[in-house]
C-alpha atoms as a PDB file:
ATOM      1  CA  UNK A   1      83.779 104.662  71.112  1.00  0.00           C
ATOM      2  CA  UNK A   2      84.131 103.780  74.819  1.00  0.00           C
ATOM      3  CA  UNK A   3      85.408 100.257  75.752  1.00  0.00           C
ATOM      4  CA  UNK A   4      83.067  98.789  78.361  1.00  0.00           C
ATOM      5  CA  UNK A   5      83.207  96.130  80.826  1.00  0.00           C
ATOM      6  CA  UNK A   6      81.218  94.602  83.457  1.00  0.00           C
ATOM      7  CA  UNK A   7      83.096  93.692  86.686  1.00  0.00           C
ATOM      8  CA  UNK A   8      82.160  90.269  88.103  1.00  0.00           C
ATOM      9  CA  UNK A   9      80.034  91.504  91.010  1.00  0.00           C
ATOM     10  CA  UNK A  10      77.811  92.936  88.591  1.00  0.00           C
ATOM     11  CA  UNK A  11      77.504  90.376  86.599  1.00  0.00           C
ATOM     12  CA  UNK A  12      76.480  88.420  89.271  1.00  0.00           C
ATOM     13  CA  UNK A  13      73.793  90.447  90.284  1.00  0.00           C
ATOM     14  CA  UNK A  14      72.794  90.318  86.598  1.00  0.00           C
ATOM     15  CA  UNK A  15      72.558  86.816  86.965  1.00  0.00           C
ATOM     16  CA  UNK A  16      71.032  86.856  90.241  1.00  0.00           C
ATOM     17  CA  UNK A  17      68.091  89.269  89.045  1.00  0.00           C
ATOM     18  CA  UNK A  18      67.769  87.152  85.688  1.00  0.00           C
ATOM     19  CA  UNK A  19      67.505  83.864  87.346  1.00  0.00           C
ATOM     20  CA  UNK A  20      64.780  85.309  89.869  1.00  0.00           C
ATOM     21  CA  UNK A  21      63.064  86.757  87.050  1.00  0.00           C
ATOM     22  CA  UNK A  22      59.749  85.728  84.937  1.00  0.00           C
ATOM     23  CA  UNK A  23      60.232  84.668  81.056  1.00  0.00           C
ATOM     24  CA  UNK A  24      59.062  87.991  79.737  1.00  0.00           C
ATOM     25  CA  UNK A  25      60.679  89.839  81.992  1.00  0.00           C
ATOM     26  CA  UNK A  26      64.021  88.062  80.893  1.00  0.00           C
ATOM     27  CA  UNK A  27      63.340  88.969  77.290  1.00  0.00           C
ATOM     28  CA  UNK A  28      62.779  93.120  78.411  1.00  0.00           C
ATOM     29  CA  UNK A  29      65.844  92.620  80.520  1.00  0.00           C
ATOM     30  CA  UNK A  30      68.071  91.067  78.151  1.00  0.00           C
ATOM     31  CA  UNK A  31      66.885  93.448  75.285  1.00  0.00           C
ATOM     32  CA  UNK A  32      67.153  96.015  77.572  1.00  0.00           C
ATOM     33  CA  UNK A  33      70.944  95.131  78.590  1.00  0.00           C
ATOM     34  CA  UNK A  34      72.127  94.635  74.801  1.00  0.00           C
ATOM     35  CA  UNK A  35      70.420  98.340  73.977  1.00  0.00           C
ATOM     36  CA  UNK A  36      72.519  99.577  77.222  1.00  0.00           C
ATOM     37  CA  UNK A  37      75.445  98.045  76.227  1.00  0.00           C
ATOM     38  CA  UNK A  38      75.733  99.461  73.094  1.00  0.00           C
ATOM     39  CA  UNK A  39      74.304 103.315  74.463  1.00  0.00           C
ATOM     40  CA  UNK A  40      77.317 102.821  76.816  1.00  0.00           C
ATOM     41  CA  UNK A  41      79.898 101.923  74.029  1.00  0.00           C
ATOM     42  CA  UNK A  42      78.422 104.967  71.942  1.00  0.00           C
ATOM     43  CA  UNK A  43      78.154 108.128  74.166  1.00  0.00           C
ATOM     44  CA  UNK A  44      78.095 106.834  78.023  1.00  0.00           C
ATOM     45  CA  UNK A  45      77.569 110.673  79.120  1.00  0.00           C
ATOM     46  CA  UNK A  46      74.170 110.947  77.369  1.00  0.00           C
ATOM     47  CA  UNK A  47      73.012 107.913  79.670  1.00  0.00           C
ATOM     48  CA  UNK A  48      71.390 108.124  82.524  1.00  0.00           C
ATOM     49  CA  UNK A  49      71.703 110.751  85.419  1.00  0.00           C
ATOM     50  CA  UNK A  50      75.275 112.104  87.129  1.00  0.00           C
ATOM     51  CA  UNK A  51      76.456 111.023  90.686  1.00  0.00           C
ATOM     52  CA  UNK A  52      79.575 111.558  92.132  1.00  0.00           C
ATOM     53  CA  UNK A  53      83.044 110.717  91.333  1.00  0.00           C
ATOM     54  CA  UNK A  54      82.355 109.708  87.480  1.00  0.00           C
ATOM     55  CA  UNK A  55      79.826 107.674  88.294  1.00  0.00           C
ATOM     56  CA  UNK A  56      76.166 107.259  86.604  1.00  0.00           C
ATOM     57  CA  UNK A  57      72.695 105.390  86.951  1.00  0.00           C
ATOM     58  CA  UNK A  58      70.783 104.196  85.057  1.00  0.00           C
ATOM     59  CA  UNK A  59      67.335 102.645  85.256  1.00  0.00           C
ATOM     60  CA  UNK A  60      66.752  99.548  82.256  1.00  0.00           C
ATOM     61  CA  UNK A  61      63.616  96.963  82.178  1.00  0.00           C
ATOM     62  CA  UNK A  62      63.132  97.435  86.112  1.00  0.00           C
ATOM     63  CA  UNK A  63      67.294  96.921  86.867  1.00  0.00           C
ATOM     64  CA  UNK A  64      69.322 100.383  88.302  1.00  0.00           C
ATOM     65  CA  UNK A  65      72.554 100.047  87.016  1.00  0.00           C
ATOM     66  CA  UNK A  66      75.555 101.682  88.393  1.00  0.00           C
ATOM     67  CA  UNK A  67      78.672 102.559  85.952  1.00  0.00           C
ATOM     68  CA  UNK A  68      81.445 104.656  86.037  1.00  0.00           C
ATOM     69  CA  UNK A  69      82.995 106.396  82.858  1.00  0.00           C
ATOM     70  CA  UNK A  70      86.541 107.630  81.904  1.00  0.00           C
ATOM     71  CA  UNK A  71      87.003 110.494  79.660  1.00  0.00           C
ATOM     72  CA  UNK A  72      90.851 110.597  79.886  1.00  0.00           C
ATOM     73  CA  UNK A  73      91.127 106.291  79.371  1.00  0.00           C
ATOM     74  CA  UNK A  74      87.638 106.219  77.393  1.00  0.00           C
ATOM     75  CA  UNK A  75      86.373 103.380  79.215  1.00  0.00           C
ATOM     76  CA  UNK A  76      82.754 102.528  81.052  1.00  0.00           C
ATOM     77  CA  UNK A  77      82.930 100.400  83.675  1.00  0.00           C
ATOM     78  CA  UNK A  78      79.486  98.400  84.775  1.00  0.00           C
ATOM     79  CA  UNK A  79      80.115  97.850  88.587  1.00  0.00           C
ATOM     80  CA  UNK A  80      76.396  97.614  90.315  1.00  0.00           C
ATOM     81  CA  UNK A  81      73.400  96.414  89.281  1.00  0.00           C
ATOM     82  CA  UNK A  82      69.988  96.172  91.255  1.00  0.00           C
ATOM     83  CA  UNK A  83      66.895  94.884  90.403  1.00  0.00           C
ATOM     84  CA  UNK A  84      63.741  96.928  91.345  1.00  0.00           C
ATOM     85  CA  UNK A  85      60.470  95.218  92.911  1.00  0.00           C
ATOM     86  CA  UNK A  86      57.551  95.044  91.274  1.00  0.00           C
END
């Protein structure tokens, strides 16, 4: 297991994109944030596609999220998040 954390300026965003969106899409988004969340915890390596410097994307219920893992200190770190137009 990986501990995970979401630094406040993606949170923000999270809020930001959940605020602006429409009901359903808030249930899809939510849903799809818990079933992150817990992919992340599990096996953050499997999830989503490589960039640079230990850091990943991945694309959830119309939201790219940016993360960065830690082998050595097992940790995922949530530190972008932007949601995609219709």
């Amino acid at each position: 297991m990986f501990t995970l954390t979401w630094e406040s300026t993606a949170l923000d965003q999270l809020a930001d994109a959940y605020v602006a969106a429409t009901p359903d899409d808030r249930e899809r988004m939510a849903a799809g944030v818990e079933s992150l969340n817990a992919r992340l915890r599990a096996d953050p390596l499997a999830v989503g596609e490589s960039r640079v410097g230990g850091f990943r994307v991945e694309f959830v219920s119309r939201l790219a999220i940016l993360f960065h893992v830690s082998e050595k200190d097992r940790t995922v770190r949530v530190v972008r998040l932007r949601r995609s137009p219709r």
